[in-house]
Protein backbone atom coordinates (compact mmCIF):
# COMPACT_ATOMS: atom_id res chain seq x y z
CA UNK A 1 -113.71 -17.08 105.14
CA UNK A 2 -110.30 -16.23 103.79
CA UNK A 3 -107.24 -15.83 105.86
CA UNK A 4 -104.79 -12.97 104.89
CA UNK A 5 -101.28 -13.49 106.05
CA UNK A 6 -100.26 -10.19 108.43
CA UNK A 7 -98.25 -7.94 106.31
CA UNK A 8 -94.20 -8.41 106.60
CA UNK A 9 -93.27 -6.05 109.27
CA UNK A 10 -90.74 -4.64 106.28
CA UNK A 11 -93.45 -4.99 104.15
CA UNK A 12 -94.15 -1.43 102.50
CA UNK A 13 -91.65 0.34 104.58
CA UNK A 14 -87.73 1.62 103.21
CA UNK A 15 -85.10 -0.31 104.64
CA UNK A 16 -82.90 2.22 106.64
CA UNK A 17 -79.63 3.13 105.23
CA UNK A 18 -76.67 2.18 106.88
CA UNK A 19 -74.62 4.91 108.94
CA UNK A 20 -71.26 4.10 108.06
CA UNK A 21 -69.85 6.70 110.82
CA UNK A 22 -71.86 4.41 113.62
CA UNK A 23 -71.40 0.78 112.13
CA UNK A 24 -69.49 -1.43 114.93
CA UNK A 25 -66.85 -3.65 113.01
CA UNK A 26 -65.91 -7.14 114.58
CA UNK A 27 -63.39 -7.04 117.43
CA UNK A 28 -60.48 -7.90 115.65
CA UNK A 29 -61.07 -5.51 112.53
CA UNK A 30 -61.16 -2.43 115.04
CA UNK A 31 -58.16 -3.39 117.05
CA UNK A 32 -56.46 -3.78 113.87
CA UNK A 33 -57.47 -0.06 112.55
CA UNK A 34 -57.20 1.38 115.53
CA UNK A 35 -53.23 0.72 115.94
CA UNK A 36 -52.78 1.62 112.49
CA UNK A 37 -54.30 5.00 113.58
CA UNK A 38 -51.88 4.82 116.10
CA UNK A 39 -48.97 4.79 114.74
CA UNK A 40 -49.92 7.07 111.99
CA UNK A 41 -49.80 9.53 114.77
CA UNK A 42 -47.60 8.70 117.34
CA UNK A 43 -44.50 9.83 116.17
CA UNK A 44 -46.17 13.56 115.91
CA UNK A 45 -47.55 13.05 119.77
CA UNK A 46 -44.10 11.82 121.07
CA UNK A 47 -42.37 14.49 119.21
CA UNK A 48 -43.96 17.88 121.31
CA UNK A 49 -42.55 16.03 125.33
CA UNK A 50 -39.40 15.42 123.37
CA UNK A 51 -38.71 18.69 122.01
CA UNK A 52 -40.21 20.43 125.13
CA UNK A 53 -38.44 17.90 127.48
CA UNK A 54 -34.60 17.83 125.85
CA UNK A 55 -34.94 21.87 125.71
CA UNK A 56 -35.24 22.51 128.88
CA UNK A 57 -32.99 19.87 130.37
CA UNK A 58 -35.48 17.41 131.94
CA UNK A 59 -33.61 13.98 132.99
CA UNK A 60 -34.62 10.95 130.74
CA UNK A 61 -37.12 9.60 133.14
CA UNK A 62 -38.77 13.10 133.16
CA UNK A 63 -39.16 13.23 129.61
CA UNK A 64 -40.37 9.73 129.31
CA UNK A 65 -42.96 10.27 132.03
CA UNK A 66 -44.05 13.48 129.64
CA UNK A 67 -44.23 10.94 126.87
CA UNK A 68 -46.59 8.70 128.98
CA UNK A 69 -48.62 11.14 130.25
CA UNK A 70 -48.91 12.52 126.37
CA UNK A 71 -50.37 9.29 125.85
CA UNK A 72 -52.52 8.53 128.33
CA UNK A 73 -53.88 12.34 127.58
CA UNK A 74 -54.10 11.92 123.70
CA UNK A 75 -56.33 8.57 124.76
CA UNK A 76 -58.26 10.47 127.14
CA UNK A 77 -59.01 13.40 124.82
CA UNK A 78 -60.06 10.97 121.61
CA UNK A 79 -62.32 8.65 123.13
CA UNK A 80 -64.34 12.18 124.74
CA UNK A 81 -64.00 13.17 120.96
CA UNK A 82 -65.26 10.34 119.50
CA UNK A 83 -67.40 8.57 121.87
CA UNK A 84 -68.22 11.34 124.47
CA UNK A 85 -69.73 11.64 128.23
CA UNK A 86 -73.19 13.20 128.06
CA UNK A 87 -72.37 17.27 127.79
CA UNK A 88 -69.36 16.58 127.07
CA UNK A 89 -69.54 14.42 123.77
CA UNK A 90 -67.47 15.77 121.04
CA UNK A 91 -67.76 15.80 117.17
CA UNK A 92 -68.25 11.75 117.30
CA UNK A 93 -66.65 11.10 113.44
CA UNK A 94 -63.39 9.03 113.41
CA UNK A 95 -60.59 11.50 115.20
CA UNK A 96 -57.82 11.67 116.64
CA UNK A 97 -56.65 13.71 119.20
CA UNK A 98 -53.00 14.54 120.21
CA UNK A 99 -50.84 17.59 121.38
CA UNK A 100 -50.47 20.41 118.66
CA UNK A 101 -46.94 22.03 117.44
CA UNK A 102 -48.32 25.22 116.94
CA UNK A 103 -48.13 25.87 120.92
CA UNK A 104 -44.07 24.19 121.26
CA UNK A 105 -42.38 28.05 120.74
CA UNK A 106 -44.41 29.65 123.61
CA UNK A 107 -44.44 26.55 125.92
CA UNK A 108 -40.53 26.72 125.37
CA UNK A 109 -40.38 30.58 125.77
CA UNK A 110 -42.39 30.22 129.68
CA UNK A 111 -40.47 27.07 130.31
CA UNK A 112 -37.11 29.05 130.12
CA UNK A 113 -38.17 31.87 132.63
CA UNK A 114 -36.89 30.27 135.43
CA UNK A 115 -39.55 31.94 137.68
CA UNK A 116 -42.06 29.67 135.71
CA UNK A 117 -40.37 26.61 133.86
CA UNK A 118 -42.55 23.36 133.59
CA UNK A 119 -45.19 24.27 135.97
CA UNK A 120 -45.88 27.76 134.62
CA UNK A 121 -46.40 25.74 131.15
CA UNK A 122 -49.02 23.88 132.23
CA UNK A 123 -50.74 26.00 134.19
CA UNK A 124 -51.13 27.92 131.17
CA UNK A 125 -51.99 24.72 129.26
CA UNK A 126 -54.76 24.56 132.09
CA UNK A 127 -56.24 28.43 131.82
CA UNK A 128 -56.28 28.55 128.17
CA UNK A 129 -58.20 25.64 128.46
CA UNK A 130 -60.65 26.55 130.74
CA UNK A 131 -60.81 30.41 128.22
CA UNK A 132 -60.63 28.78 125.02
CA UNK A 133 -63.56 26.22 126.19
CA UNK A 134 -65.34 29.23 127.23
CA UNK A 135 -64.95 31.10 123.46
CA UNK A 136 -66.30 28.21 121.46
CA UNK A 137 -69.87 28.96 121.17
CA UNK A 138 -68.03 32.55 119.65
CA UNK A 139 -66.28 30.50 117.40
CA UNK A 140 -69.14 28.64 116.36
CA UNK A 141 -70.97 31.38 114.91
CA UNK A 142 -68.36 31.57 111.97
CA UNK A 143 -69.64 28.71 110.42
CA UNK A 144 -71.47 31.19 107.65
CA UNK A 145 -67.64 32.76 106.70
CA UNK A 146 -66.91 29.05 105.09
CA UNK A 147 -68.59 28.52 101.93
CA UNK A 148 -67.74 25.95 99.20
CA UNK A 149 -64.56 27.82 97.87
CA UNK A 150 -63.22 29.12 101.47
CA UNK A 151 -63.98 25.45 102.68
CA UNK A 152 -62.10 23.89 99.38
CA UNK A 153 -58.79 26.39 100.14
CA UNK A 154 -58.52 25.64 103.89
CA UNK A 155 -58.68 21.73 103.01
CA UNK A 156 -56.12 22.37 100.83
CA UNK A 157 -53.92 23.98 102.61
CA UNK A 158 -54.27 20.92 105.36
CA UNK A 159 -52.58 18.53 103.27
CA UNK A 160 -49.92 21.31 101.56
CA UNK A 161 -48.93 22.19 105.13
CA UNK A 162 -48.99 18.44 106.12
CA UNK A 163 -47.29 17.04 103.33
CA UNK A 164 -44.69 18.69 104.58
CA UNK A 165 -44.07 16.32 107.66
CA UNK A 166 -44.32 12.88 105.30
CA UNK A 167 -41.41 14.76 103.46
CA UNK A 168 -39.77 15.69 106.17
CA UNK A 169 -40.29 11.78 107.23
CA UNK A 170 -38.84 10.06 103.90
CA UNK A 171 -35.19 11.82 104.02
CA UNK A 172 -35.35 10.52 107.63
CA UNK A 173 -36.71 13.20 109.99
CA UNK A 174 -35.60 16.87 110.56
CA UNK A 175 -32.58 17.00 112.98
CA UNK A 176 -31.30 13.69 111.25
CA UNK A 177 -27.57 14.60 110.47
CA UNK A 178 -28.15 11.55 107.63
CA UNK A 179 -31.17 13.62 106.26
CA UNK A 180 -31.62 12.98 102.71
CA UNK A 181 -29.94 10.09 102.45
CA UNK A 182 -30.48 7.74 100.06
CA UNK A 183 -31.47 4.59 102.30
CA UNK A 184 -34.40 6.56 103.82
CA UNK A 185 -35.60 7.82 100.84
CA UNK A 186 -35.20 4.56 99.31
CA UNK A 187 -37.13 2.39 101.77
CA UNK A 188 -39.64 5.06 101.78
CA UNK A 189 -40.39 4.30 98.44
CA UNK A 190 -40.34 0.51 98.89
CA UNK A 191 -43.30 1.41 101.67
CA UNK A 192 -44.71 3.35 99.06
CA UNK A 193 -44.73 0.83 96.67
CA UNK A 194 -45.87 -2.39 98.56
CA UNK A 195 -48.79 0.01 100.06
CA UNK A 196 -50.10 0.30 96.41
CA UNK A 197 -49.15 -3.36 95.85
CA UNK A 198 -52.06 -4.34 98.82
CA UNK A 199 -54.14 -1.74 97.75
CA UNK A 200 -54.38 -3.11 94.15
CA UNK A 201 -54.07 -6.49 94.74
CA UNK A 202 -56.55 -7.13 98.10
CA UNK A 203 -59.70 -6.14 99.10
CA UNK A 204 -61.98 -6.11 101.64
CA UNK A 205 -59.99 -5.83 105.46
CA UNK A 206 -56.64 -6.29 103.82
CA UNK A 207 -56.74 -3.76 101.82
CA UNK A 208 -58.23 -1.08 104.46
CA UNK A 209 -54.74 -1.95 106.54
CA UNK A 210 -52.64 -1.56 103.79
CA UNK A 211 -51.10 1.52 105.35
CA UNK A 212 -50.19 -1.08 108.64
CA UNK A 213 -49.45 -3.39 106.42
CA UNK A 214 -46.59 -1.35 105.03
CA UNK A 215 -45.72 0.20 107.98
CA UNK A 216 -44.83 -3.50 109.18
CA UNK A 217 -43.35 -4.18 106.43
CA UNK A 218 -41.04 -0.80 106.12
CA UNK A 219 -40.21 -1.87 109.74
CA UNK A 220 -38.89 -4.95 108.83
CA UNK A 221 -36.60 -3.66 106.25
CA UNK A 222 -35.24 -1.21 108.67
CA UNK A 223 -34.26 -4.07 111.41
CA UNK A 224 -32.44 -5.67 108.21
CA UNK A 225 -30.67 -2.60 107.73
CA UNK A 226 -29.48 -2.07 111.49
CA UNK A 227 -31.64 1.24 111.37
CA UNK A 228 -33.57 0.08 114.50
CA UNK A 229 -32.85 0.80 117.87
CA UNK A 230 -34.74 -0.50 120.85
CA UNK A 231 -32.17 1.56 123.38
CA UNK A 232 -34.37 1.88 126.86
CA UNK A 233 -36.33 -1.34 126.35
CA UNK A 234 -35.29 -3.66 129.06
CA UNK A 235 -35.45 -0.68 131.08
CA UNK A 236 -38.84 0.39 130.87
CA UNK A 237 -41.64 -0.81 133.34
CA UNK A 238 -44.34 -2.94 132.18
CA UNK A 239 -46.88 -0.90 134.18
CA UNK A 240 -46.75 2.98 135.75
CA UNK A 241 -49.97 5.01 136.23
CA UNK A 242 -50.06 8.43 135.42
CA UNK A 243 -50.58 10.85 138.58
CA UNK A 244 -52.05 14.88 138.06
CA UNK A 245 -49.68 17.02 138.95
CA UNK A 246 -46.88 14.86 138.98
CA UNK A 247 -43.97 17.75 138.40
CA UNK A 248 -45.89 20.37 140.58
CA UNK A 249 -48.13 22.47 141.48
CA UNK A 250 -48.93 24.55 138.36
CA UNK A 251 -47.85 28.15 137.76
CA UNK A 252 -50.42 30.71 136.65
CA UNK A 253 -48.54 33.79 134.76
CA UNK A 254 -51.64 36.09 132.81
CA UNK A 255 -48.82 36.45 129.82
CA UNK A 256 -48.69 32.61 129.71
CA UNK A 257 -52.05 32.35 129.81
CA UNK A 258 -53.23 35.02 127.24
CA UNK A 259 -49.90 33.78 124.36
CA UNK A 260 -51.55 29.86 124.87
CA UNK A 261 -54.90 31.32 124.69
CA UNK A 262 -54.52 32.80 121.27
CA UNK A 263 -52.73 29.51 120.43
CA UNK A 264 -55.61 27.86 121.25
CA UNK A 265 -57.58 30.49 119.29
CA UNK A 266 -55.61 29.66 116.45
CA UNK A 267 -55.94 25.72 116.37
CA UNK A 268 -59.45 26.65 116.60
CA UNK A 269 -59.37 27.58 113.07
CA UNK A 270 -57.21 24.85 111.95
CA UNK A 271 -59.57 22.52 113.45
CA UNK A 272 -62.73 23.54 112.06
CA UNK A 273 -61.28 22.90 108.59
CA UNK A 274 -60.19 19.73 109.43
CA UNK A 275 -63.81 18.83 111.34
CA UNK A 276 -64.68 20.24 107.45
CA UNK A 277 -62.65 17.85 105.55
CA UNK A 278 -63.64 14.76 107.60
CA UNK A 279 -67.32 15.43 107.20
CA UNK A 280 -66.72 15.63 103.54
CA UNK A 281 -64.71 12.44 103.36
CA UNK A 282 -66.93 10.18 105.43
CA UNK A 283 -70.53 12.23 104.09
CA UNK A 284 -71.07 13.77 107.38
CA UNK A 285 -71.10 17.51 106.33
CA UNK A 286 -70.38 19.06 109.77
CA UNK A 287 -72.62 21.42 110.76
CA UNK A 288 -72.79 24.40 113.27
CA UNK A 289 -73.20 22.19 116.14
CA UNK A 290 -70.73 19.84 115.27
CA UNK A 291 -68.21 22.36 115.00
CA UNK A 292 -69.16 23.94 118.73
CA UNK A 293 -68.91 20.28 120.14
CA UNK A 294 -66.04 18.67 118.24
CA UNK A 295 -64.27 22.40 119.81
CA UNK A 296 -65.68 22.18 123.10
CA UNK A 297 -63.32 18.93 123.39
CA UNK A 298 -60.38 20.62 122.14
CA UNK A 299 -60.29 23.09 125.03
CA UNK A 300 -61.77 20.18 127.46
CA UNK A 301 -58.66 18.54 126.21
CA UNK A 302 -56.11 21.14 126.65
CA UNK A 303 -57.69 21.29 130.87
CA UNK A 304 -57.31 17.26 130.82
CA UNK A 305 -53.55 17.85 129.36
CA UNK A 306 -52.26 20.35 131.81
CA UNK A 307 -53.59 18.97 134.44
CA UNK A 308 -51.75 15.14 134.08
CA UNK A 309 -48.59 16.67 132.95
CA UNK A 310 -49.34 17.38 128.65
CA UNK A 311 -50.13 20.26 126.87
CA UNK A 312 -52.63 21.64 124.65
CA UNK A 313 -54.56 19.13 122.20
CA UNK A 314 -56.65 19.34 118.86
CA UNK A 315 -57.44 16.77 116.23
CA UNK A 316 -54.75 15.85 114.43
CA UNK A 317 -54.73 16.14 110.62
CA UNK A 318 -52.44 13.06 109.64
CA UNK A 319 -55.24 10.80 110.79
CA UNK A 320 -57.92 12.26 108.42
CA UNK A 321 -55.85 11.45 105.36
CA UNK A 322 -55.64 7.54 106.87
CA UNK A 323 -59.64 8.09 106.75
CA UNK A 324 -59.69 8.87 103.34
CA UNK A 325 -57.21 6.09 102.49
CA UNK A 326 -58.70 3.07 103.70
CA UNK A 327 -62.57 4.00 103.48
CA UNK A 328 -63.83 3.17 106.78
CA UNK A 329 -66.12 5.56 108.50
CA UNK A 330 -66.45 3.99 111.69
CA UNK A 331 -65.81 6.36 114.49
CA UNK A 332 -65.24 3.15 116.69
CA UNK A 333 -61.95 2.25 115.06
CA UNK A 334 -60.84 5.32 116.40
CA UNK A 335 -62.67 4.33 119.88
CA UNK A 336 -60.16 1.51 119.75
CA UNK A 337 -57.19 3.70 118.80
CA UNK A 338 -58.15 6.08 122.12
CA UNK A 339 -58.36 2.92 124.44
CA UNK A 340 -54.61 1.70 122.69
CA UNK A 341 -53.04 5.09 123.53
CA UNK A 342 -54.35 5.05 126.67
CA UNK A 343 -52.66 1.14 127.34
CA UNK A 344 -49.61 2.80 125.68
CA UNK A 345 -49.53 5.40 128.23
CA UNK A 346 -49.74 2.96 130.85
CA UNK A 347 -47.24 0.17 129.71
CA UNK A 348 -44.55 2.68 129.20
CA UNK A 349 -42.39 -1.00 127.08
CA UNK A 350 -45.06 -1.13 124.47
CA UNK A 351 -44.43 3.16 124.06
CA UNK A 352 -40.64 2.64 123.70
CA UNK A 353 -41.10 -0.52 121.39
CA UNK A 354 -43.68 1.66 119.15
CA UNK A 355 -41.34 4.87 119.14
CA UNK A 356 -38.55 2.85 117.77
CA UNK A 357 -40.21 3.00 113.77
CA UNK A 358 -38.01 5.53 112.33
CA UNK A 359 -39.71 8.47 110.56
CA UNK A 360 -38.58 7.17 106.87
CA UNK A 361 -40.46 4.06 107.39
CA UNK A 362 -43.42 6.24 108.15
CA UNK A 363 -42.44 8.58 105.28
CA UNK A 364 -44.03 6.63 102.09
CA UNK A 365 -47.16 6.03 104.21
CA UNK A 366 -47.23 9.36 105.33
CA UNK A 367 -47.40 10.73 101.26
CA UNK A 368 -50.57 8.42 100.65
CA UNK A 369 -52.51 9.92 103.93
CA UNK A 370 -51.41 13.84 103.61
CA UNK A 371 -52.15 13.02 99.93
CA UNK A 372 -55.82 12.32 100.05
CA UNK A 373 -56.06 15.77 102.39
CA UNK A 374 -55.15 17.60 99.27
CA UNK A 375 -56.95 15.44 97.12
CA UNK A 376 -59.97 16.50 99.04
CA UNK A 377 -59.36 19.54 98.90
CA UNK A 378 -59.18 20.05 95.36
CA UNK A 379 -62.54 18.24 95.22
CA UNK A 380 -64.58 20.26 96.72
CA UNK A 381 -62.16 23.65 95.34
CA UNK A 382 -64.02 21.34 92.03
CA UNK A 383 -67.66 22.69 93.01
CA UNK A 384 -66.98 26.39 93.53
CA UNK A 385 -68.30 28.28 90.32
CA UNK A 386 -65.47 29.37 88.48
CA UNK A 387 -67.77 30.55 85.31
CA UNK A 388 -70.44 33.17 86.80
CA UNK A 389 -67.94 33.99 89.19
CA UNK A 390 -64.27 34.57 88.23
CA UNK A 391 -63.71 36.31 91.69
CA UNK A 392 -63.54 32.62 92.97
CA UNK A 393 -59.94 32.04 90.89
CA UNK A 394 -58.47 35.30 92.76
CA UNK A 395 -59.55 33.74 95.66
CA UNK A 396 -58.07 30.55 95.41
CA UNK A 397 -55.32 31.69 93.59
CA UNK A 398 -54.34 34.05 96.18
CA UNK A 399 -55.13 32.46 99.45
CA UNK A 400 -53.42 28.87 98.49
CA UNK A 401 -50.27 31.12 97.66
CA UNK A 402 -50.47 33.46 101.31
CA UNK A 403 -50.67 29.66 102.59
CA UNK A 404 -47.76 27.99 101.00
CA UNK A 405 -45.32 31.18 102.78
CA UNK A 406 -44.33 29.50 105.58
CA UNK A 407 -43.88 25.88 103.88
CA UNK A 408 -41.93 27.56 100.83
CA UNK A 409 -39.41 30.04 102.72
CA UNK A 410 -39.18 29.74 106.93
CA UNK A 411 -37.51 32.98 107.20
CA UNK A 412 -40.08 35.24 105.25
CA UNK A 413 -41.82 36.71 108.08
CA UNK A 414 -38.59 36.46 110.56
CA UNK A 415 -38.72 40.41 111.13
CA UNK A 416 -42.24 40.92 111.96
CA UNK A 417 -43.00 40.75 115.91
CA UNK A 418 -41.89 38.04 118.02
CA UNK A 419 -45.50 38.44 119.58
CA UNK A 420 -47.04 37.41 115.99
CA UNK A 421 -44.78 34.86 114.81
CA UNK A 422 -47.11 31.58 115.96
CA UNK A 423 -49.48 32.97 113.53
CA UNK A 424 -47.17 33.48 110.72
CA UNK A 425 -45.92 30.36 110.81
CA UNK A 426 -49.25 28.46 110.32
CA UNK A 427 -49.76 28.13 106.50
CA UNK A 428 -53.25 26.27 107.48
CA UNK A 429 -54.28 30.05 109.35
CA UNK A 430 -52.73 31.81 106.42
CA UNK A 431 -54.92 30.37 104.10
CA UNK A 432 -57.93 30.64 105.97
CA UNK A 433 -57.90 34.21 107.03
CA UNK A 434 -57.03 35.13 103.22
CA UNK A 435 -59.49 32.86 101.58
CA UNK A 436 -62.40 34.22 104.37
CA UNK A 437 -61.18 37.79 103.96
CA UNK A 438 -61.16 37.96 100.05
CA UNK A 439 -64.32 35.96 100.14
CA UNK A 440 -66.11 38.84 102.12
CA UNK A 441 -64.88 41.11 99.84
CA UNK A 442 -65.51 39.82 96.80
CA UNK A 443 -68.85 37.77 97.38
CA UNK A 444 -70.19 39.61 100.51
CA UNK A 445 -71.90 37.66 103.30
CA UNK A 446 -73.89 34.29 102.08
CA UNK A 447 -74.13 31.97 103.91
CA UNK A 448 -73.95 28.65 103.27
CA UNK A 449 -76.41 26.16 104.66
CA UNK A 450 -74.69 23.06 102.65
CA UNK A 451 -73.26 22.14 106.54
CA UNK A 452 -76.35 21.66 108.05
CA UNK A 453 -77.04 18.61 107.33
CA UNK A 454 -75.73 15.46 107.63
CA UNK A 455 -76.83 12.48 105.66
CA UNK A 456 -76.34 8.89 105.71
CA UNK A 457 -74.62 6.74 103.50
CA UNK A 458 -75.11 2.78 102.08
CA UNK A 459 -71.07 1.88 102.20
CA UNK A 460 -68.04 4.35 100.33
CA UNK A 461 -68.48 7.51 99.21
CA UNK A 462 -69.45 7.84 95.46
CA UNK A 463 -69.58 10.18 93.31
CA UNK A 464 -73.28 10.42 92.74
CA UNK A 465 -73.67 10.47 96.44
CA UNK A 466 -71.36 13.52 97.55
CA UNK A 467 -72.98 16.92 98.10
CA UNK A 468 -73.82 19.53 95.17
């Protein structure tokens, strides 16, 4: 009698692709691409408890206690973003989480009534929170109003509204009385360069930290120049924890509340594109669900914020660029990068050593990352029909230019209502309430189910591989 050797438990049976977005990289990779997430972003988190601080006055060890407990929050926020607590699991793709701009003109407006000041901004922060959290399953339900070409105009509005900031970064940061000069924009090119230098020349883990790699480098070139100050060092602690409530009991004005609710509203919007763009780069399309979780957080956040002394968070967009720059999917990485801004937060030293990069170092990285945003943008604008359709060009056409308002000329809308200005100013909302508005009129209501699924990739993103 003949034997027959049991079948190979592969035998017959399709090896499983490999989920890029879950695959754990070795310790040493993800601490390594999680700080360069890190400071990709910091400078934009430290920037809202500096502005809000120095305007109204706050002593230095106020505003860096805001700057900790920014931190600590932004940490908080990303790992229940990317990792997530049981109901309260986010969008789990690689993001970032930090405090958003578009709220700094109202939080300054309540914090200079002196019947409200800091307290009555984040009890606000807290309320429009706890609303905003309550709207999402609203806001969720406009998933249909984002087909291809809407989708493909609010991407690219992203990185023509962020490319704004690396700009801003390379003549040395706005405020700089230098701006423009010739030594920032100099060394930002010398970033530039050596960034394409790794990029071309390594592979593999080197050249997925070629942005940090640069960003060290452009560092060093700044310490040879004297353009480094590490002011506040010595005196920082090594270790101070970060307490709720620590300026207060909040204040709870209803005109507080509702202006940060429609801010919240607002980055609603500006979010879901974004969740849109970073399902596209890392071949995750997001779908409906998706969108109502990676939200949820947002307003979870914005309670988390205003309750240990921050304000309102949402993903932030520079990150998603980095994501398209070095190819790695992993949501981990930015695991890692939420448990080093949490350390940060705590070791108030390594926050003061970090925040002493000036913005032109960050400026040549910061034209790579914003400009893979556009780039993938204008890829998926790419698979919009253009030749049955011509409506599609108006569209486009139009709603990039409504977008580009704010970025082109600051003072355009400066005569419409002071009530309406945190709308006008967002070139990212601009774009998207054009784009969905002509869309409807031109198209109608079709939706489109290219969001609802979500499949998995073997390594990069190829061509052949991205969605019709």
């Amino acid at each position: 009698m003949n034997e027959t050797n049991p079948p190979s438990p592969q035998a017959g049976q399709r090896q499983r692709p490999v989920d890029e977005v879950e695959r754990m990289l070795p310790p040493g990779q993800l601490f390594t691409l999680g700080l360069q997430h890190v400071l990709v972003m910091y400078a934009g988190a430290v920037a809202v408890p500096l502005v809000i601080g120095g305007s109204l006055g706050l002593p230095k060890e106020q505003i860096s206690y805001l700057i900790s407990s920014d931190l600590f929050c932004c940490g908080i926020v990303t790992l229940l973003q990317c990792l997530g607590i049981g109901r309260f699991a986010g969008i789990r793709l690689p993001v970032i989480m930090s405090v958003t701009f578009a709220a700094v003109m109202p939080m300054l407006a309540i914090g200079a009534n002196p019947d409200l000041g800091l307290t009555g901004i984040f009890g606000a922060t807290i309320a429009a929170g706890i609303l905003s959290t309550l709207l999402v399953p609203l806001i969720g339900r406009l998933m249909p109003l984002f087909p291809t070409v809407v989708t493909g105009v609010v991407i690219t509005s992203i990185g023509i509204s962020i490319m704004q900031v690396g700009i801003d970064w390379m003549a040395g940061g706005k405020g700089n009385p230098e701006y423009g000069s010739l030594r920032y924009i100099g060394t930002s090119f010398l970033v530039l360069a050596f960034i394409l230098l790794v990029t071309r020349f390594t592979k593999g883990f080197f050249s997925n930290i070629s942005v940090l790699l640069g960003i060290l480098f452009g560092f060093g070139v700044a310490i040879a120049m004297g353009e480094v100050s590490l002011d506040g060092l010595n005196d920082a602690a090594w270790f101070a924890p970060i307490v709720p409530f620590a300026f207060g009991w909040p204040t709870f004005d209803p005109i507080s509340i509702a202006t940060l609710t429609v801010i919240m509203l607002i980055t609603f919007i500006e979010s879901m594109g974004m969740f849109l763009a970073l399902g596209d780069i890392v071949g995750h399309p997001a779908s409906r669900g998706d969108i109502v979780r990676g939200l949820r957080v947002d307003g979870i956040g914005t309670i988390i914020g205003g309750i240990f002394n921050s304000f309102p968070h949402t993903s932030f967009s520079q990150n998603i660029g980095l994501v398209s720059v070095t190819g790695v999917s992993s949501r981990w990485v930015c695991v890692m990068s939420g448990g080093i801004l949490l350390a940060f937060g705590l070791i108030p030293k390594m926050s003061v050593l970090v925040a002493s990069i000036p913005p032109f170092v960050l400026g040549g990285a910061g034209i790579v990352m914003f400009g893979m945003v556009l780039a993938t943008g204008i890829r998926i604008l790419a698979r919009a029909d253009y030749n049955s359709n011509r409506h599609n060009l108006y569209i486009v056409a139009i709603s990039l230019g409504v977008g580009m308002i704010p970025t082109v000329s600051g003072h355009f809308f400066q005569h419409f209502p002071a009530a309406l200005q945190p709308l006008f100013h967002s070139g990212i909302l601009l774009a998207t309430i054009s784009s969905v508005l002509l869309n409807l009129f031109f198209n109608g209501y079709q939706p489109d189910t290219s969001h609802q699924t979500r499949p998995l990739l073997v390594g990069p993103i190829k061509p052949q591989q991205e969605r019709s």
